[in-house]
Protein backbone atom coordinates (compact mmCIF):
# COMPACT_ATOMS: atom_id res chain seq x y z
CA UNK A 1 1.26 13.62 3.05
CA UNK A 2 -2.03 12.00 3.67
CA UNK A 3 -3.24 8.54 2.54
CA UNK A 4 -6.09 7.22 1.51
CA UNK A 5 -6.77 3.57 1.75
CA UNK A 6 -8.53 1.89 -1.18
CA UNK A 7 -8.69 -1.71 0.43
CA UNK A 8 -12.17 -2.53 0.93
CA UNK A 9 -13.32 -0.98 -2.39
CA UNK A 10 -10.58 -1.97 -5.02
CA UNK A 11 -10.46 -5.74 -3.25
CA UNK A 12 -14.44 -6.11 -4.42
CA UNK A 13 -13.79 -4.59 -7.66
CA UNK A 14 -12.12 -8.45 -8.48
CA UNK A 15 -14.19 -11.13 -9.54
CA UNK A 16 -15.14 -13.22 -7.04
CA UNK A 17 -14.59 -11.18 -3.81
CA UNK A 18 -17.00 -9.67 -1.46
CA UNK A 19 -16.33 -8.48 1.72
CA UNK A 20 -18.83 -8.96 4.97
CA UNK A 21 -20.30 -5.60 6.87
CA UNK A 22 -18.00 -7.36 9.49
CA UNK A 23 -15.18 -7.95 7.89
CA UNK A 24 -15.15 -4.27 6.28
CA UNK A 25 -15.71 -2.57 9.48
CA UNK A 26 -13.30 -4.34 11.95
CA UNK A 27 -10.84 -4.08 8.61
CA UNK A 28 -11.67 -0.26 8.75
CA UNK A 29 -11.02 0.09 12.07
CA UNK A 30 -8.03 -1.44 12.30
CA UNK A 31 -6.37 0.79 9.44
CA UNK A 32 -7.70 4.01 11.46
CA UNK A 33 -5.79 2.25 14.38
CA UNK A 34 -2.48 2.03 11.41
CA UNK A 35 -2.99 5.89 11.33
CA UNK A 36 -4.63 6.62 7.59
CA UNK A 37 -6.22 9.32 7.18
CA UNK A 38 -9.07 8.01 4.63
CA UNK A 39 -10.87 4.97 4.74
CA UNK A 40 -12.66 4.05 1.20
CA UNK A 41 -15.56 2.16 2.15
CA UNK A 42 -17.09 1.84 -1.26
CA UNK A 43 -19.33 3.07 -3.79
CA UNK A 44 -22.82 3.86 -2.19
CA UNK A 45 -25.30 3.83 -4.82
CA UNK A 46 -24.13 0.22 -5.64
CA UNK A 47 -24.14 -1.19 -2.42
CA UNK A 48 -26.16 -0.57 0.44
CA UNK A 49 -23.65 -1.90 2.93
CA UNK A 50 -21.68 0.85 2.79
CA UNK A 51 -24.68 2.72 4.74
CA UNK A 52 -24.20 -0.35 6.98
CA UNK A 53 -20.89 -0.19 7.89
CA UNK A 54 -20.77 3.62 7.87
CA UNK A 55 -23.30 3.36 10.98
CA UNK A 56 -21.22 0.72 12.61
CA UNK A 57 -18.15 2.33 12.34
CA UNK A 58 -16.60 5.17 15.16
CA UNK A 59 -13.12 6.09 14.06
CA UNK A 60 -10.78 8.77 13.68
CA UNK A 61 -9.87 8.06 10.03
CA UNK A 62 -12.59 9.53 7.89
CA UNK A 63 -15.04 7.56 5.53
CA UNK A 64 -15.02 7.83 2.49
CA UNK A 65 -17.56 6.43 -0.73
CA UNK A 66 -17.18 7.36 -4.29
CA UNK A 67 -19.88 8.79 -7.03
CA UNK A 68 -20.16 9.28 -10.20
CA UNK A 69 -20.64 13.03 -11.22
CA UNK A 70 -24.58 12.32 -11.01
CA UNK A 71 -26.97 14.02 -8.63
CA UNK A 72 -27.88 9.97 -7.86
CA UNK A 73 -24.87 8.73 -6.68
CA UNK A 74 -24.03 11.59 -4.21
CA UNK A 75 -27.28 11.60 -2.58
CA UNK A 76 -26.40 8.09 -2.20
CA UNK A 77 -23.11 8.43 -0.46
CA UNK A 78 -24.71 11.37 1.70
CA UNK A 79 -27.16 9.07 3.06
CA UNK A 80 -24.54 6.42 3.66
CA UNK A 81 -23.24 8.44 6.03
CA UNK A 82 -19.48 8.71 4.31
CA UNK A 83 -17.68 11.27 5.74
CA UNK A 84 -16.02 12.08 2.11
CA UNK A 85 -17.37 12.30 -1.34
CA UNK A 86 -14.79 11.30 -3.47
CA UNK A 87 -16.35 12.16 -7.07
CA UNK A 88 -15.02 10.60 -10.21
CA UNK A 89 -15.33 11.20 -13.87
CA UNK A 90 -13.54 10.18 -17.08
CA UNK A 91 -10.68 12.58 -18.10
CA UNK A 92 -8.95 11.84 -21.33
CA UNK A 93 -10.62 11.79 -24.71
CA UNK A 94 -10.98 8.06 -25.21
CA UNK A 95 -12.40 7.30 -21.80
CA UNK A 96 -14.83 10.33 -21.99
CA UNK A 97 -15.66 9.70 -25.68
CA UNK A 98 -15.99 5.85 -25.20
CA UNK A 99 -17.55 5.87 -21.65
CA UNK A 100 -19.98 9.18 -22.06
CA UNK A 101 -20.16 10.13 -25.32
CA UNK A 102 -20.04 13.79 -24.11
CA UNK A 103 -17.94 16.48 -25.35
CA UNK A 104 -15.81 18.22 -22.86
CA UNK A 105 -17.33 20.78 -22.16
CA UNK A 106 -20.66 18.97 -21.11
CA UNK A 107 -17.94 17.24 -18.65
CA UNK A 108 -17.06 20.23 -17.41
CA UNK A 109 -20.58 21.02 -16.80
CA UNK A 110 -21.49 18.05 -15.24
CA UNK A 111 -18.08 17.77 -12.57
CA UNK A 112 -18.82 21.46 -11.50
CA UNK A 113 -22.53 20.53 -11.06
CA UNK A 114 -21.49 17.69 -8.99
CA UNK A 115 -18.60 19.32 -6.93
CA UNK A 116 -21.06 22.19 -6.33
CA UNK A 117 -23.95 19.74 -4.68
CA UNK A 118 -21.65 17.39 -3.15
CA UNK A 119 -20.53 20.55 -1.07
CA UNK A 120 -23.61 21.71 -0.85
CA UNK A 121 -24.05 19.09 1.94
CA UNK A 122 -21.36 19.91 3.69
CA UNK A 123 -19.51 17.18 3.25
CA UNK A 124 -15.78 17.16 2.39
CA UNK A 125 -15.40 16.20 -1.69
CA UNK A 126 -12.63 15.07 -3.64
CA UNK A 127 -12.28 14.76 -7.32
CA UNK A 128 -10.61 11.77 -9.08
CA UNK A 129 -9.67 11.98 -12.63
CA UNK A 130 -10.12 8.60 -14.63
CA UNK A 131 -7.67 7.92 -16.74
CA UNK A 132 -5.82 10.80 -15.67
CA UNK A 133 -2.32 10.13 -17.10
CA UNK A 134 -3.92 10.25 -20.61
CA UNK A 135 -5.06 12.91 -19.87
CA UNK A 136 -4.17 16.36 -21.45
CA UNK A 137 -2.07 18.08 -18.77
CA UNK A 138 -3.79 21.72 -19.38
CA UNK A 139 -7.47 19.84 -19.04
CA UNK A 140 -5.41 18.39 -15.62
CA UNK A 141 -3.77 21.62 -14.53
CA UNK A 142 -7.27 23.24 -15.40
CA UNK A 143 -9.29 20.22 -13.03
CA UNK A 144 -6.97 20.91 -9.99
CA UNK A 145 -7.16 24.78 -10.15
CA UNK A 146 -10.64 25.63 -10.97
CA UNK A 147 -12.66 21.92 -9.57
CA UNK A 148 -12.93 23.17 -5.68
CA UNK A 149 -12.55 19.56 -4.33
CA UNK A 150 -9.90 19.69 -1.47
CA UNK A 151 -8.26 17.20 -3.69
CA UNK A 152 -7.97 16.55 -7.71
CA UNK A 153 -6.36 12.80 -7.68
CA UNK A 154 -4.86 11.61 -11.06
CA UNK A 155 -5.73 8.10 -11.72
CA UNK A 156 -3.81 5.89 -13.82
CA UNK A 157 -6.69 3.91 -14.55
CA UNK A 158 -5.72 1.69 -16.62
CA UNK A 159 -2.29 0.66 -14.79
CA UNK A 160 0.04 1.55 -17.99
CA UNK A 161 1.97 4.51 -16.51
CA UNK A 162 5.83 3.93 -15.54
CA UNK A 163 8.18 5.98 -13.31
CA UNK A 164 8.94 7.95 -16.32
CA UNK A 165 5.31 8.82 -17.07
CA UNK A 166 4.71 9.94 -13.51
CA UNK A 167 7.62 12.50 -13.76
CA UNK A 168 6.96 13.98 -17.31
CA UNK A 169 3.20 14.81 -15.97
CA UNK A 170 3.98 15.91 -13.08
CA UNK A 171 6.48 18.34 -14.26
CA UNK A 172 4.31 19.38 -17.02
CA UNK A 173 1.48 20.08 -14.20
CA UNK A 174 4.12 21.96 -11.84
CA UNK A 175 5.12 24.00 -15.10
CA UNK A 176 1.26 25.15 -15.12
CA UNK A 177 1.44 26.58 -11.79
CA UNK A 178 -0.55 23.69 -10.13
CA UNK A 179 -0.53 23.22 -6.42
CA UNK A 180 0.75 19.65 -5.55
CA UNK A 181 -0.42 20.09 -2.10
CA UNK A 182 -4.18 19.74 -2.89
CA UNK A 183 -3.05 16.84 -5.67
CA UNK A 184 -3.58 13.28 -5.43
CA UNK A 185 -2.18 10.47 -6.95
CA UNK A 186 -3.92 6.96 -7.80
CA UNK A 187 -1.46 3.80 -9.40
CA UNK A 188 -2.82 0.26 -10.46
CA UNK A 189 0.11 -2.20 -10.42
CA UNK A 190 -0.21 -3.68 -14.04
CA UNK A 191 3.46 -2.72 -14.76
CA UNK A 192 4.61 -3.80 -11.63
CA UNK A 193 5.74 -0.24 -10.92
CA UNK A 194 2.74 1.28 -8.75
CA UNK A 195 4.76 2.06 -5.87
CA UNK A 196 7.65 3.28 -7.78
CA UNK A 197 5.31 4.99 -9.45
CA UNK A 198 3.67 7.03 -6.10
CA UNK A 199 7.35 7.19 -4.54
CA UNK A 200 8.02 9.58 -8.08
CA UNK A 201 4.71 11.49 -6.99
CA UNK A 202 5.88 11.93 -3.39
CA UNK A 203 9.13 13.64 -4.71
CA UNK A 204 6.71 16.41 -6.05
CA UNK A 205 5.05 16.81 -3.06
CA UNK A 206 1.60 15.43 -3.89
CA UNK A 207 -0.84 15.54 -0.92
CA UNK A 208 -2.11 12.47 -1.08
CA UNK A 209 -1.26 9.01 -2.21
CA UNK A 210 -4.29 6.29 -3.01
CA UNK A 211 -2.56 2.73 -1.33
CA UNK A 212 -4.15 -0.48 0.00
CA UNK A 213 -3.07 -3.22 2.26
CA UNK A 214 -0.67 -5.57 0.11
CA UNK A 215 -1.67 -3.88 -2.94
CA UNK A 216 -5.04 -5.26 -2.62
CA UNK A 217 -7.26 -4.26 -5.41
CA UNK A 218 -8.51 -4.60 -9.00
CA UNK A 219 -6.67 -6.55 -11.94
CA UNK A 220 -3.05 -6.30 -10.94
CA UNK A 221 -3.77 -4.24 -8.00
CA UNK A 222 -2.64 -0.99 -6.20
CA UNK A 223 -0.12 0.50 -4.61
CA UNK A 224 1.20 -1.24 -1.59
CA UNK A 225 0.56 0.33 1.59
CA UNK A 226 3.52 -1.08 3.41
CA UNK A 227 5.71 -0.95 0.24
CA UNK A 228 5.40 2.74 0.37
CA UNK A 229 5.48 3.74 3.89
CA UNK A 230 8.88 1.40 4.20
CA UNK A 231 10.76 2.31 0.89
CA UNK A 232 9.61 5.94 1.73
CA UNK A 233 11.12 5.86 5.34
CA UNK A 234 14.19 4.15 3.82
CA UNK A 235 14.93 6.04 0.89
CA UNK A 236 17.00 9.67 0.44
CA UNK A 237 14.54 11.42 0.98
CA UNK A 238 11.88 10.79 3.59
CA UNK A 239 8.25 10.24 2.85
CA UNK A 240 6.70 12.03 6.18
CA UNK A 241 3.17 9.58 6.99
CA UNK A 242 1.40 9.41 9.79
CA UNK A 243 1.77 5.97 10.04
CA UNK A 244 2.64 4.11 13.12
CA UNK A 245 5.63 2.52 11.84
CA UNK A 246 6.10 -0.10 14.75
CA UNK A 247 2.70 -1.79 13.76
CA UNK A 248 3.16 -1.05 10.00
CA UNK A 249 3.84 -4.87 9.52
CA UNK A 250 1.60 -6.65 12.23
CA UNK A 251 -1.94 -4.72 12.09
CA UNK A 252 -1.57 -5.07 8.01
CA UNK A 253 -1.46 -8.78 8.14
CA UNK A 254 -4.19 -9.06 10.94
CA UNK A 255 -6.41 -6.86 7.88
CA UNK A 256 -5.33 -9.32 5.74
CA UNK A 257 -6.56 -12.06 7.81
CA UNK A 258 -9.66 -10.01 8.26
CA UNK A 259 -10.50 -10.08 4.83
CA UNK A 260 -9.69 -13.55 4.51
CA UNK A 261 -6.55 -12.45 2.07
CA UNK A 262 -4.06 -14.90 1.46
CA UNK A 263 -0.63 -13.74 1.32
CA UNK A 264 2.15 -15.15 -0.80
CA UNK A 265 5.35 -16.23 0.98
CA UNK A 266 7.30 -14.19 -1.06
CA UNK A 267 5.19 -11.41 -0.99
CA UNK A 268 7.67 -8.49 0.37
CA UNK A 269 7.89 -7.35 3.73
CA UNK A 270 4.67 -9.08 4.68
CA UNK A 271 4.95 -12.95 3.06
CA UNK A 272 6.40 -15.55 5.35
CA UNK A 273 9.76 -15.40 3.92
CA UNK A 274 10.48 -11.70 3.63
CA UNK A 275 13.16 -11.54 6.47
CA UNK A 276 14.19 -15.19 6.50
CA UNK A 277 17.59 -15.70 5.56
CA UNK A 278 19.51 -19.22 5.19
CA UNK A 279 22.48 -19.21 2.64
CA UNK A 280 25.81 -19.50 4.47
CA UNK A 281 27.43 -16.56 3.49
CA UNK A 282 24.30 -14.68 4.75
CA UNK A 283 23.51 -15.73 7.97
CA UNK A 284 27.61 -16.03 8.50
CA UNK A 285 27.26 -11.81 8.17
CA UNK A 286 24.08 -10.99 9.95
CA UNK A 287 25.13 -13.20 12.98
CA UNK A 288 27.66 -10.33 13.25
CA UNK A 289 26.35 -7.51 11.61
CA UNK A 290 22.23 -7.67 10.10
CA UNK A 291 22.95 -4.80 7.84
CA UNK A 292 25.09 -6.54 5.88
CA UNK A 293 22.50 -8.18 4.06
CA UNK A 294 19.41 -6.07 5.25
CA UNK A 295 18.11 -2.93 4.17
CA UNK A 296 16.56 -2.11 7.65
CA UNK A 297 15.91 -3.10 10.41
CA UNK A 298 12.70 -5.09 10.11
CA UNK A 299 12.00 -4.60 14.46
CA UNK A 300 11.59 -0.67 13.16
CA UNK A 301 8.08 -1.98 10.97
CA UNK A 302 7.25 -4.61 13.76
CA UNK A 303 8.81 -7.41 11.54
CA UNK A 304 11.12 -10.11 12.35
CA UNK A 305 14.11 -11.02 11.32
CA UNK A 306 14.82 -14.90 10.99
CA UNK A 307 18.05 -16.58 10.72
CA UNK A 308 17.83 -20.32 9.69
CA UNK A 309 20.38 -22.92 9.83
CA UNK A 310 20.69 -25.99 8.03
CA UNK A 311 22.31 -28.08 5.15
CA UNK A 312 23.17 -24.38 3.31
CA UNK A 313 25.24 -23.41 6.64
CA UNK A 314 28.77 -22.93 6.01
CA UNK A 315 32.08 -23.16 8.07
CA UNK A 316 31.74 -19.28 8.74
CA UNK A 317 28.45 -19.87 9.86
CA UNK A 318 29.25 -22.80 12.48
CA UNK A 319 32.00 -21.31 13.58
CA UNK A 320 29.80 -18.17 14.35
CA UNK A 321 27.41 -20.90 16.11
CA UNK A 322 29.89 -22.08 18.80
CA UNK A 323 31.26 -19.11 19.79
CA UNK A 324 27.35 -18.46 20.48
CA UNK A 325 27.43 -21.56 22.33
CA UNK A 326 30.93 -20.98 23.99
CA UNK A 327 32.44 -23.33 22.53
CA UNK A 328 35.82 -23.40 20.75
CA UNK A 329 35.42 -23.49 17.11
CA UNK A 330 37.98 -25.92 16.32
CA UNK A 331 38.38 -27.68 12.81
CA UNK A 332 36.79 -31.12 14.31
CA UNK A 333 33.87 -29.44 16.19
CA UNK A 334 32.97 -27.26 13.09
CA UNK A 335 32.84 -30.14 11.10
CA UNK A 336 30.88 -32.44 13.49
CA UNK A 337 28.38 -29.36 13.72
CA UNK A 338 27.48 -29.01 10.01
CA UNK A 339 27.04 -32.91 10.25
CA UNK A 340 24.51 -32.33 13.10
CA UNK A 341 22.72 -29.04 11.05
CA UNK A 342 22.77 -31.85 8.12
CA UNK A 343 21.07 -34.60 9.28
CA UNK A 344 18.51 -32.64 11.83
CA UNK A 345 16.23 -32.97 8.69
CA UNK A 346 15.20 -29.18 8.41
CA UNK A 347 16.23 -26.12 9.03
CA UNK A 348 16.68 -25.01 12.64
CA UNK A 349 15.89 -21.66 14.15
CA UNK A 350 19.22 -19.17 15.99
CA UNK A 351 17.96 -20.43 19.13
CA UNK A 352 17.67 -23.91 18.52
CA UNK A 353 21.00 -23.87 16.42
CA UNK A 354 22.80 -22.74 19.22
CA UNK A 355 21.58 -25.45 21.54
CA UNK A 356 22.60 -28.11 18.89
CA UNK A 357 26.39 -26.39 18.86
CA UNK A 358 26.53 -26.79 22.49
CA UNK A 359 25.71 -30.41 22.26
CA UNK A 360 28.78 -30.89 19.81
CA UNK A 361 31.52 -32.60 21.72
């Protein structure tokens, strides 16, 4: 499965942000480094630093901007020097209706027209559906059989699909003979469920999955590049990325910091508190055994895990301390320990705890 990283597009799409020529190419390069396969620069004819970064940029991921189905917009993404074309049209009847005013069969006309002289220039083109899961499945199954992109991506556009959704189209598309292979999927995180959402598209065997960094992107935003590389290695059944797993963590918050995104402490797997762990009955466990309240191993993402001791520390927990420390975990010395962890005035670090239980007389 490839994926395609929507980052430095989606995050402008908010109001408010803009990203720098700098800041998008050393952000770029860095996720080629990560091991995507597509980098989504932005949309060309709207923005002329997309031409800019394009000739800064020397990477092994490939570029790519996206276009409306109009002869305008894909000359402008040819001379921007995007590697990819990724077209993109309105695909259910209110969008098209509402947005174009066109019958369907003038949309037809116009994709084709567009695929045809977006390959015309050699380029590699792929075709996103808007509003794609509204979107009739036979107009879908027709769009990823008869288009000629080297991928047909279904957008949710609107961020309303669930788990459920995902499934029922998807099986309604395999039932019409369509070939998940050159299908790719596209999630906005409205419901909270975008990368539950592509993890139900990977079980079908979709080719590509849309992500970016921390779910960066419009509204609610997207599906979470590290959310779905981790819960995909994790899960039942492997999610095969090319991904290097070991940096996963570390080269996603130094993007992050690129882009000048802040990150929520909470935020999982990449906020300052996603492997921190300081109840009693926790840190007891993992001094012995980390799986016991840990999914994985965060060392295998280049996370870290971090056990903190303090006023929640427990007698297991001291106990666990001193034996650390080599000391005998008597009754008194436990209980002159959690005194100490109580009045150091914050909550110590393994290291440092164990240096404090040697102290205890």
């Amino acid at each position: 499965m490839k994926l395609l990283d929507v980052t430095l597009r989606e995050g402008e799409q908010r109001a408010g942000t803009t990203y720098t020529v700098e800041q998008k190419v050393e952000a770029a390069e860095l996720l080629s480094l990560l091991g995507v396969e597509y980098v989504q620069i932005g949309f060309p004819v709207a923005d002329d630093r997309t031409h800019r970064v394009c000739e800064t940029l020397d990477i092994e991921a490939k570029t790519t901007g996206i276009a409306r189905v109009i002869d305008a917009d894909i000359d402008a993404a040819v001379d921007a020097g995007v590697d990819v074309i990724d077209c993109f049209a309105p695909t259910s009847d209110r969008q098209r209706t509402q947005l174009l005013d066109v019958e369907r069969d003038e949309l037809q006309r116009r994709i084709d027209g567009a695929i045809d002289r977006a390959h015309e220039t050699g380029h590699e083109v792929h075709f996103t559906a808007m509003d794609g899961f509204r979107t009739s499945p036979d107009v879908l199954a027709a769009l990823a059989k008869n288009v000629g992109a080297e991928y047909v991506t279904v957008a949710d556009t609107v961020g309303g699909t669930t788990p459920g959704g995902v499934r029922e189209t998807l099986n309604a598309l395999d039932s019409l003979g369509v070939d998940f292979s050159t299908l790719g999927v596209h999630f906005h995180d409205d419901l909270g469920v975008a990368t539950a959402n592509a993890l139900v598209a990977a079980e079908f065997g979709v080719g590509k999955v849309d992500v970016s960094v921390a779910g960066v992107g419009e509204r609610a935003g997207n599906t979470a590049l590290e959310e779905f590389v981790v819960s995909g290695a994790v899960g039942p059944e492997p999610v095969e990325v090319s991904v290097e797993r070991e940096r996963l963590l570390s080269l996603s918050r130094s993007i992050l910091d690129t882009l000048g995104e802040k990150v929520p402490p909470g935020k999982s797997l990449l906020g300052r508190t996603a492997f921190q762990h300081e109840s009693g009955l926790h840190t007891a466990a993992m001094l012995d055994d980390p799986a016991t309240f840990e999914p994985f191993d965060p060392a295998t993402f280049g996370g870290e895990r971090t056990l903190l001791f303090g006023a929640a520390t427990g007698r297991g927990g001291a106990r666990r301390l001193l034996e650390r420390a080599d000391r005998e975990p008597t009754a008194e010395r436990i209980d002159r320990l959690l005194d100490a962890l109580r009045t150091e005035g914050g909550d110590l670090e393994l290291v440092d705890a164990v240096a404090l239980a040697k102290e205890v007389e």
